[in-house]
C-alpha atoms as a PDB file:
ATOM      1  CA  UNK A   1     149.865  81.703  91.935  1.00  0.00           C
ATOM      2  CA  UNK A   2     153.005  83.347  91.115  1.00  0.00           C
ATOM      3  CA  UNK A   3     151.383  87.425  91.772  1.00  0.00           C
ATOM      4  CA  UNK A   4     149.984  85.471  95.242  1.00  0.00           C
ATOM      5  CA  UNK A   5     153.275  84.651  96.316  1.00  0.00           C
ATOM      6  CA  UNK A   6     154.905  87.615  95.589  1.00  0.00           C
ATOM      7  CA  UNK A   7     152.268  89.895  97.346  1.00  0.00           C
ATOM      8  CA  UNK A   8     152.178  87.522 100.147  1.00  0.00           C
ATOM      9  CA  UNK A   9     155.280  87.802 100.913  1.00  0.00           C
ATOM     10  CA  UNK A  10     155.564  91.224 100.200  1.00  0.00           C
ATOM     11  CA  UNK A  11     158.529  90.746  98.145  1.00  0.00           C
ATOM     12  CA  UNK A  12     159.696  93.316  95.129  1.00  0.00           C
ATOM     13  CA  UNK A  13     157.932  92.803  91.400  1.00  0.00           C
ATOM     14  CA  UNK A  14     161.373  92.009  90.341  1.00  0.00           C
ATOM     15  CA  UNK A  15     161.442  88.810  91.668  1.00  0.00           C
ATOM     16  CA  UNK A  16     158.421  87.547  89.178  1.00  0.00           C
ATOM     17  CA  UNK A  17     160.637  84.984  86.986  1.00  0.00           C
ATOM     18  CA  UNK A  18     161.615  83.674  90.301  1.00  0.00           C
ATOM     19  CA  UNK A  19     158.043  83.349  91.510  1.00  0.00           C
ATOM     20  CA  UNK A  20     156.961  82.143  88.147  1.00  0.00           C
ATOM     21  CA  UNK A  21     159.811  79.226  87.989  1.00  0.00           C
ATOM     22  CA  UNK A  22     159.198  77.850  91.573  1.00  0.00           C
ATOM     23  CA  UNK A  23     155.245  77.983  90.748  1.00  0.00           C
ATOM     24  CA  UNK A  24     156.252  75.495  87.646  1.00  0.00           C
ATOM     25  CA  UNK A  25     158.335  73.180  89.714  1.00  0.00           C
ATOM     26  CA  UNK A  26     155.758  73.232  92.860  1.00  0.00           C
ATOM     27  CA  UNK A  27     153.286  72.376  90.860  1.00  0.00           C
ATOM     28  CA  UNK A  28     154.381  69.785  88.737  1.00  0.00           C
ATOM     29  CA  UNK A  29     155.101  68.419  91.476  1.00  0.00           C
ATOM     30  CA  UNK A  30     151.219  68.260  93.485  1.00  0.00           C
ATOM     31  CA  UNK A  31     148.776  68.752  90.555  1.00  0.00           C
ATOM     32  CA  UNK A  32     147.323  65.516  90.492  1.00  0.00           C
ATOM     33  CA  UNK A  33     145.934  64.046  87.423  1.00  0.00           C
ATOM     34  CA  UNK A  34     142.088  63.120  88.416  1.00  0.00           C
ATOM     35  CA  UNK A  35     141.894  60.344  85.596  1.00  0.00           C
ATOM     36  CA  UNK A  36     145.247  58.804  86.232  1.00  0.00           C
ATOM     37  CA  UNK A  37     145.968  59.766  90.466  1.00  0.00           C
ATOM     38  CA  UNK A  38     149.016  60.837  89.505  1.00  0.00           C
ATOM     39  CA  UNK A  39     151.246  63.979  89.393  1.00  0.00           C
ATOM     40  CA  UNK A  40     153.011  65.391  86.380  1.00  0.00           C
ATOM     41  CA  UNK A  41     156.368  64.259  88.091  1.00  0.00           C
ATOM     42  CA  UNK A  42     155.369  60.536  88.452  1.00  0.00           C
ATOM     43  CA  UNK A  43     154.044  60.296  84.778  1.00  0.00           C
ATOM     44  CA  UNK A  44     157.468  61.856  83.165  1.00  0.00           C
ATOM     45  CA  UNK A  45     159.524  59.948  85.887  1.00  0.00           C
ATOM     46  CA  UNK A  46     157.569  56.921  86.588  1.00  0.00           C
ATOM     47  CA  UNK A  47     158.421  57.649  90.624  1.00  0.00           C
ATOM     48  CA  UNK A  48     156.947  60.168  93.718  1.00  0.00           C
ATOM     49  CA  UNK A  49     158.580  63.414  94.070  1.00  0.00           C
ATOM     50  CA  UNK A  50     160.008  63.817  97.056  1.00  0.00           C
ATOM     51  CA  UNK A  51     158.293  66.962  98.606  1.00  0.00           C
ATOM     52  CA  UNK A  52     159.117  67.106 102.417  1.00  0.00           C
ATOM     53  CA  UNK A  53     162.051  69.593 101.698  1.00  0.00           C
ATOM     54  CA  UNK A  54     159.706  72.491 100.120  1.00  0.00           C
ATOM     55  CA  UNK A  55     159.967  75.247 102.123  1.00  0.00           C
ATOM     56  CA  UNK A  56     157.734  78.642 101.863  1.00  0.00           C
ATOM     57  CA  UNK A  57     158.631  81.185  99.135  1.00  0.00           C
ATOM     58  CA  UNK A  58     160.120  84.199 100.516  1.00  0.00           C
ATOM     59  CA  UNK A  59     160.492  82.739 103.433  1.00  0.00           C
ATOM     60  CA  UNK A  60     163.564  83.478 105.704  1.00  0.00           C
ATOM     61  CA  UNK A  61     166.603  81.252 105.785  1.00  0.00           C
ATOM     62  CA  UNK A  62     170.331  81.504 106.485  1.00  0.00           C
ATOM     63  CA  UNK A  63     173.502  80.746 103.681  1.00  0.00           C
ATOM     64  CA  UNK A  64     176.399  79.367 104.916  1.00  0.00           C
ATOM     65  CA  UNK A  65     179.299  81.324 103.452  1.00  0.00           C
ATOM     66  CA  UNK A  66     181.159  78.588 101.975  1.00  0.00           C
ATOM     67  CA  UNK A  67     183.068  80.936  99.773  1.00  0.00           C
ATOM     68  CA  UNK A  68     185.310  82.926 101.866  1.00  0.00           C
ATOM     69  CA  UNK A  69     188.099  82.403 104.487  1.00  0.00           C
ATOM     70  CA  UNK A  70     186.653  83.794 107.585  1.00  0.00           C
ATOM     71  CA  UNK A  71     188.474  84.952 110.610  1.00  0.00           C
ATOM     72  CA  UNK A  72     187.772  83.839 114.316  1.00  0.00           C
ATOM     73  CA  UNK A  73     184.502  86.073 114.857  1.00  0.00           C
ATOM     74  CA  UNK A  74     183.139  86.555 111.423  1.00  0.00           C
ATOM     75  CA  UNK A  75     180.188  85.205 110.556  1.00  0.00           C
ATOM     76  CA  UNK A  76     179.802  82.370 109.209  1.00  0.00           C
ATOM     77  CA  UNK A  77     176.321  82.510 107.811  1.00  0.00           C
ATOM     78  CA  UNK A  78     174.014  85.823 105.767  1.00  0.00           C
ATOM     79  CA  UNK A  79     170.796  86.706 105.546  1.00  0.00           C
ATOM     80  CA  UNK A  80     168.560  85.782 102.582  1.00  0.00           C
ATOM     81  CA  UNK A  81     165.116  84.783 101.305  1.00  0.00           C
ATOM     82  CA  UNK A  82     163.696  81.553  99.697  1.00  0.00           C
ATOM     83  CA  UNK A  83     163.640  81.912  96.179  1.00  0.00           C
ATOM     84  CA  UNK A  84     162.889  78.335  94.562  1.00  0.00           C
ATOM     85  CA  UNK A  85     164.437  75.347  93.589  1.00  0.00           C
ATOM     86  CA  UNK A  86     166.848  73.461  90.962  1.00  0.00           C
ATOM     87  CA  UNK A  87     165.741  71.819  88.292  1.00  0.00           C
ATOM     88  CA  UNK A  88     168.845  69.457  88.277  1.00  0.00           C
ATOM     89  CA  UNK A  89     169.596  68.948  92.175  1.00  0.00           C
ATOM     90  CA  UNK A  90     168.414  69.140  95.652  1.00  0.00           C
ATOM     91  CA  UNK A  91     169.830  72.975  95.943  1.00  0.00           C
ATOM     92  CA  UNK A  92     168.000  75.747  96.397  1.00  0.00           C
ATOM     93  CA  UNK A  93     168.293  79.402  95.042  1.00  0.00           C
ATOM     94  CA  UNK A  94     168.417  81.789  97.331  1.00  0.00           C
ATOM     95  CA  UNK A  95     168.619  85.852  97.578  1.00  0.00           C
ATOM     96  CA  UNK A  96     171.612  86.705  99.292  1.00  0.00           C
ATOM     97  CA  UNK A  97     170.541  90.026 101.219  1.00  0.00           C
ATOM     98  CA  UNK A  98     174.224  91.485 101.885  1.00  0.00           C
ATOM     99  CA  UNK A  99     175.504  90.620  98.202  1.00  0.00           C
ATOM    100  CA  UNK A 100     172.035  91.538  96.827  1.00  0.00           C
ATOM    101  CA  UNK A 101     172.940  88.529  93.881  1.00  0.00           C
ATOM    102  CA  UNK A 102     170.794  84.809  93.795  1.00  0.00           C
ATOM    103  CA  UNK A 103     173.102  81.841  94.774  1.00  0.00           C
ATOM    104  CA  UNK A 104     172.428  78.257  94.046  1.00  0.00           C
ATOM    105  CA  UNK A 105     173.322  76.373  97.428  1.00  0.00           C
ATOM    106  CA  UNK A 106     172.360  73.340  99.515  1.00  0.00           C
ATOM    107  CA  UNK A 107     174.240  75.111 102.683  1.00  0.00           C
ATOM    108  CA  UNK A 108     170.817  76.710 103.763  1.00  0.00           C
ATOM    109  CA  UNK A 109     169.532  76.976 107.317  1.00  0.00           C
ATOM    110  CA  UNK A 110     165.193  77.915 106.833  1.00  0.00           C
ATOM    111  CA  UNK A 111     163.243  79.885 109.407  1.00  0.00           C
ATOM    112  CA  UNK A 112     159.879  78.627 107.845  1.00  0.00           C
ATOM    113  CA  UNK A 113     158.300  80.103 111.395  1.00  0.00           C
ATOM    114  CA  UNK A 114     159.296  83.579 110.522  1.00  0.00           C
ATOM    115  CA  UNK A 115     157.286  85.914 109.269  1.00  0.00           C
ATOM    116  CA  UNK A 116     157.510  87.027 105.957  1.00  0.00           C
ATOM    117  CA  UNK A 117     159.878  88.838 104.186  1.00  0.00           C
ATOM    118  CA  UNK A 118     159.944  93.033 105.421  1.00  0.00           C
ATOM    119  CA  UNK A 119     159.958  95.665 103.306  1.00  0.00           C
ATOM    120  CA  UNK A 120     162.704  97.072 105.469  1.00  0.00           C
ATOM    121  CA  UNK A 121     165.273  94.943 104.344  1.00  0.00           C
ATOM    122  CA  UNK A 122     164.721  96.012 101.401  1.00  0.00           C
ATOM    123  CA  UNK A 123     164.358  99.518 101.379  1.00  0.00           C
ATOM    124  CA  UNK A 124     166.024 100.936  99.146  1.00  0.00           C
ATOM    125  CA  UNK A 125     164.597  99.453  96.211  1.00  0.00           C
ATOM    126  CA  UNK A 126     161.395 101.431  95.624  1.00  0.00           C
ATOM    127  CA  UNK A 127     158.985 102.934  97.643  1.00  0.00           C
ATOM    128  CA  UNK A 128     157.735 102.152 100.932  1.00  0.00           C
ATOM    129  CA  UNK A 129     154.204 100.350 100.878  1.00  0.00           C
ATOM    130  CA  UNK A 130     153.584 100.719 104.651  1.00  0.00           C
ATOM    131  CA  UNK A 131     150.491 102.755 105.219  1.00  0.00           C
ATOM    132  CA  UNK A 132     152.267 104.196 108.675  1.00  0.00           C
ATOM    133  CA  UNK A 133     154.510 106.457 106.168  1.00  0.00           C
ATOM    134  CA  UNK A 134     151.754 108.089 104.415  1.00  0.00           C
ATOM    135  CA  UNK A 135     151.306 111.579 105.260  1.00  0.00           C
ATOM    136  CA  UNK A 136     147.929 113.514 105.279  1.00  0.00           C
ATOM    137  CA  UNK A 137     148.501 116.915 103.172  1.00  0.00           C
ATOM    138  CA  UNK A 138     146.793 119.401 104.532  1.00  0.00           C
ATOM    139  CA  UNK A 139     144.226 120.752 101.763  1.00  0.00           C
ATOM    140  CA  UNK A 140     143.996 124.388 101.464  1.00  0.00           C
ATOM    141  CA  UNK A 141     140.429 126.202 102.921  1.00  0.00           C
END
């Protein structure tokens, strides 16, 4: 699930511990048990998880910059991706793409309609995987 997510989202092989962790917590969370009718959640916690605020991996979202003092006409939000969930609170982690670092935050604005994440904004961290780019070398006769 976690290769699926990464590749469907067309995200870097670096981010595999990410995928791997929110693969954990998702499905702990939906598995159910056939015997019992229950997820892995409600048997450890004896209640439902609450699952209404999952939102896709890798999608697009905005951070509120809660951090900085910002004049009149900065912004006050970045750029970033979905990357999972915390364990211990209703925060998410996120991939800030200006600071290029994952922040824990519950200031997050999701754009679950957009489409997934571009290779483009990430660039410069390997090598292009868009079949446009490819050149034909000519073969010599």
């Amino acid at each position: 699930m976690a290769r699926t997510m990464l590749c469907d989202m067309n995200l870097p092989n670096y981010f595999w511990a990410e995928a791997v962790n929110t693969t954990c917590y998702i499905q702990n969370r939906i598995l159910l048990r056939p015997i019992l009718k229950k997820t892995l959640y409600e048997l450890w916690n004896e209640r439902r998880p609450n699952i209404p605020y999952f939102h896709p991996f890798g999608c697009k979202c905005s951070i509120l910059n809660t951090k900085e003092l910002l004049d009149k006409f900065d912004s006050k939000t970045y750029p970033g991706i979905v990357l999972g969930y915390l364990l211990s609170s209703k925060a998410f982690r996120v991939y800030n793409l200006i600071s290029k670092t994952v922040e824990e935050t519950i200031h997050v604005k999701f754009d679950d309609s957009s489409q997934p994440h571009k290779e483009d904004d990430m660039e410069s961290e390997g090598p292009s995987k868009n079949l446009d780019d490819i050149t034909e070398t000519p073969t010599p006769d």
